[in-house]
N, C-alpha and C. Protein backbone atom coordinates (compact mmCIF):
# COMPACT_ATOMS: atom_id res chain seq x y z
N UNK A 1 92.64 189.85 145.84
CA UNK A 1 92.12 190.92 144.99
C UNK A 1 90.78 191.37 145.53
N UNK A 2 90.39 192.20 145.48
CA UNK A 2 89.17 193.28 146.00
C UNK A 2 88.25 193.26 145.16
N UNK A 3 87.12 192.95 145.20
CA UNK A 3 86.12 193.47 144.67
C UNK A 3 84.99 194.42 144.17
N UNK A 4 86.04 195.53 144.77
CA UNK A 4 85.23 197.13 144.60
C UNK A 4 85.59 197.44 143.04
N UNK A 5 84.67 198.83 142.86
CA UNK A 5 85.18 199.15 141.51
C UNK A 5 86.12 199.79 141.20
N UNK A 6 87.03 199.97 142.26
CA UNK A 6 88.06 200.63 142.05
C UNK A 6 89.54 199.32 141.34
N UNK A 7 88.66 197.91 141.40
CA UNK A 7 89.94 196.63 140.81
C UNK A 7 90.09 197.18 139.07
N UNK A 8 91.30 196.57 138.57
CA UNK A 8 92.06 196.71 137.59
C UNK A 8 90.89 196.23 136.29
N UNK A 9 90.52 194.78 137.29
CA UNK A 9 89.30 194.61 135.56
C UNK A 9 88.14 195.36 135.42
N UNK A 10 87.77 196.05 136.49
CA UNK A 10 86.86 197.09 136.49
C UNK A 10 86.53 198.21 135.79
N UNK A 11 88.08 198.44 135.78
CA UNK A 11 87.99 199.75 135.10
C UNK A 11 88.24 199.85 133.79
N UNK A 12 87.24 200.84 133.33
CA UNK A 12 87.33 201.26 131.55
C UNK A 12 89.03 201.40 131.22
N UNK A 13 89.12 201.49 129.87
CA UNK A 13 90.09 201.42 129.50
C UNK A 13 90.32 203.11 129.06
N UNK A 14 88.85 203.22 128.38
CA UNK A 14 88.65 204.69 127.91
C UNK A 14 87.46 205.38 128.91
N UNK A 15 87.79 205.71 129.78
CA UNK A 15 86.68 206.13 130.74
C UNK A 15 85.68 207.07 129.99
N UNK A 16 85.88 207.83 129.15
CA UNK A 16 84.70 208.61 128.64
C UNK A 16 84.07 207.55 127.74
N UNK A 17 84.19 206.19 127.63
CA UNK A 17 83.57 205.75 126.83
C UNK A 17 82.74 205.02 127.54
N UNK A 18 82.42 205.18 128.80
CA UNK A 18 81.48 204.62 129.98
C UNK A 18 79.71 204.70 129.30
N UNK A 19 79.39 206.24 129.86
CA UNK A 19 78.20 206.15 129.29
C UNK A 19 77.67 205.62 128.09
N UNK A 20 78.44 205.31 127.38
CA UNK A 20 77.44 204.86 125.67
C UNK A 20 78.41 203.13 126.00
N UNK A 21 79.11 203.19 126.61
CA UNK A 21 78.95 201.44 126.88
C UNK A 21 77.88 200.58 127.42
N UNK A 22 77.68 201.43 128.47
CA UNK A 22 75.71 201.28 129.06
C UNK A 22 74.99 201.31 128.49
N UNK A 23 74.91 202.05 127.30
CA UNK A 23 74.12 202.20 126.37
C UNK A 23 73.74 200.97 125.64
N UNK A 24 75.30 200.72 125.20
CA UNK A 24 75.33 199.78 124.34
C UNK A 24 75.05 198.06 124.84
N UNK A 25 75.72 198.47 126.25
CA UNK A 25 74.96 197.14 126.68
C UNK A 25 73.24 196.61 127.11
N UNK A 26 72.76 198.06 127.44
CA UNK A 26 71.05 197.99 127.81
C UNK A 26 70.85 197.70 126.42
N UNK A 27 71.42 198.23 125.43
CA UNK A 27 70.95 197.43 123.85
C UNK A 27 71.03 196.87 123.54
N UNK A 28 71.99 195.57 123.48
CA UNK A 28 71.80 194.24 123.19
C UNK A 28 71.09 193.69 124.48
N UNK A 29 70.79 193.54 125.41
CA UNK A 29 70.25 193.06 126.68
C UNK A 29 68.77 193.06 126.11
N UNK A 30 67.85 194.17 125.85
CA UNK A 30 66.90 194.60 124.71
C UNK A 30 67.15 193.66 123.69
N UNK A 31 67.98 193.63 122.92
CA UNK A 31 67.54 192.76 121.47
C UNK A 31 67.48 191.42 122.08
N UNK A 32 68.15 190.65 122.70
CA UNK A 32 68.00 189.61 123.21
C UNK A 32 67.07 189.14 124.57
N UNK A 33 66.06 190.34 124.61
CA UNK A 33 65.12 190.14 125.89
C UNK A 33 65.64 189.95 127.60
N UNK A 34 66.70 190.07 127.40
CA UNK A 34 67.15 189.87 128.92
C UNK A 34 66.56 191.01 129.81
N UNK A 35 65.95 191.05 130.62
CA UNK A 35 65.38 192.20 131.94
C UNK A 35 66.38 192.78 132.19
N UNK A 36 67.32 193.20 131.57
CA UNK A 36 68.61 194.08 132.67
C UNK A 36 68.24 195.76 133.05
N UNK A 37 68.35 195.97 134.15
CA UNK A 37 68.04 197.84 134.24
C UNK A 37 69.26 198.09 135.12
N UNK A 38 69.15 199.40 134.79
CA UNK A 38 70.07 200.02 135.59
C UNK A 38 70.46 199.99 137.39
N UNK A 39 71.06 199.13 137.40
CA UNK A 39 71.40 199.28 139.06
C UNK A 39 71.84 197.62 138.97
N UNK A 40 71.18 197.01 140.55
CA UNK A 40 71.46 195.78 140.87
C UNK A 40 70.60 194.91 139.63
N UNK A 41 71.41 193.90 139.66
CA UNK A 41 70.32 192.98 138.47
C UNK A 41 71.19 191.35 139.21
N UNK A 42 70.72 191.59 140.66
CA UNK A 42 71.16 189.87 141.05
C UNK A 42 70.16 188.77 140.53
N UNK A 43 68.91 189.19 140.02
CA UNK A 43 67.94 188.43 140.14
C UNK A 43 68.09 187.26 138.41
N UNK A 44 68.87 187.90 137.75
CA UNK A 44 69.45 187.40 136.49
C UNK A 44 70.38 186.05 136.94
N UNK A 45 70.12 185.26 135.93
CA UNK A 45 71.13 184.06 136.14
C UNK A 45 72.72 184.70 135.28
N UNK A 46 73.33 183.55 135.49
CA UNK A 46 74.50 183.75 135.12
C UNK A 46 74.49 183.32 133.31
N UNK A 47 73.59 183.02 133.07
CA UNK A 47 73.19 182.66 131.50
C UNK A 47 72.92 184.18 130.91
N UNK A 48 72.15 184.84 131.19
CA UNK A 48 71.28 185.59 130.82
C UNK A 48 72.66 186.73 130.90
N UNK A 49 73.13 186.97 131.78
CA UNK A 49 74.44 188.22 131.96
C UNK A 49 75.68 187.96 130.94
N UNK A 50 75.46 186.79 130.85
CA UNK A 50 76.78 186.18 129.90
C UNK A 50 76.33 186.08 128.53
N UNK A 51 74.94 185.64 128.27
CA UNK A 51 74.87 185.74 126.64
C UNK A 51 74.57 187.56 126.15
N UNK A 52 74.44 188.60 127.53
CA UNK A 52 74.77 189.82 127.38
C UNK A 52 76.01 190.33 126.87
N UNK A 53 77.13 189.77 127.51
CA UNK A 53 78.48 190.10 127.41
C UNK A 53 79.07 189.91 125.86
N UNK A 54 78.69 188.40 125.90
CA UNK A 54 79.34 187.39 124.53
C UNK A 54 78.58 188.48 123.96
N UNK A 55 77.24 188.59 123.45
CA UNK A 55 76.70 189.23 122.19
C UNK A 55 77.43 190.59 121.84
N UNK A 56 77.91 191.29 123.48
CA UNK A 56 78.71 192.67 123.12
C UNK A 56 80.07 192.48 122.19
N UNK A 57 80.40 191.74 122.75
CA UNK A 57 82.05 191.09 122.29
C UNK A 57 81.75 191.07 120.99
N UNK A 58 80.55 190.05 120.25
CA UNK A 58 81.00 189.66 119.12
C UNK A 58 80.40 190.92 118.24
N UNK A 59 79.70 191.58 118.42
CA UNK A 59 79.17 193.38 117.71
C UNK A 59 80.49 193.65 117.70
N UNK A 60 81.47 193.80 118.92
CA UNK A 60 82.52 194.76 118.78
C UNK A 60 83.69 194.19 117.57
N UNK A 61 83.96 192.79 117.61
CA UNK A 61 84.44 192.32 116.63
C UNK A 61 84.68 192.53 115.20
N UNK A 62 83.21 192.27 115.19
CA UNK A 62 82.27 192.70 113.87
C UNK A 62 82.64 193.88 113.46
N UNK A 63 82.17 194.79 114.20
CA UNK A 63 82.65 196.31 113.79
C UNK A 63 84.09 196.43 113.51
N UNK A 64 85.14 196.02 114.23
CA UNK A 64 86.19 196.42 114.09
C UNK A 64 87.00 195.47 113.04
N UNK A 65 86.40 193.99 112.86
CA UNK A 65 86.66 193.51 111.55
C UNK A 65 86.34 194.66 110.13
N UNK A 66 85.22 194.97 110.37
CA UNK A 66 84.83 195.54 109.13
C UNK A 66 85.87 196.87 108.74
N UNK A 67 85.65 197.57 109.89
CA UNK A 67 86.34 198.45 110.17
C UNK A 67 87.75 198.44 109.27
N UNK A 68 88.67 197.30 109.52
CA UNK A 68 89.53 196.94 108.74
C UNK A 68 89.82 196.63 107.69
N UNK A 69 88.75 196.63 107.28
CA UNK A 69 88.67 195.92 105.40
C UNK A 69 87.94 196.68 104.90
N UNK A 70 87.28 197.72 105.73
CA UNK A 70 86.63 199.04 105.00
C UNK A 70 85.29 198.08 104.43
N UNK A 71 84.89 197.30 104.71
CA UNK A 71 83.48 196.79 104.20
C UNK A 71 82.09 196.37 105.28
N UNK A 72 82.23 197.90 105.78
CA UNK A 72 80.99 198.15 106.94
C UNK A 72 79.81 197.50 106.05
N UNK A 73 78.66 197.23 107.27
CA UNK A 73 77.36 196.79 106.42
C UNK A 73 76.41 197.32 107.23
């Protein structure tokens, strides 16, 4: 498997939903202090990129739990 961005896990699912995914990830990266900017960010451990990810995951959860039971907060 290849490592460009053209691989299968690479790619958005909803491509217009790219830009405000960036968004959304420079925003929790922010609430949780991690240095992330736009571009290369090798200088990050593998802690710091991953408690980025997990925190996205579990917002998206959240939302879409609520979402389902109609009891947004």
């Amino acid at each position: 498997m290849s490592n460009n961005s053209n691989s299968s896990s690479n790619r958005m699912q909803v491509p217009e939903a790219k830009e405000a995914m960036n968004r959304f990830k420079m925003e929790v990266a922010s609430e949780l202090n991690v240095p992330l900017k736009e571009g290369y960010n090798g200088n990050l451990t593998s802690a710091q990129n991953g408690s980025v990810g997990g925190e996205m995951v579990r917002q998206m959860i959240k939302k879409q739990e609520e979402s389902m039971t109609g009891s947004a907060q």
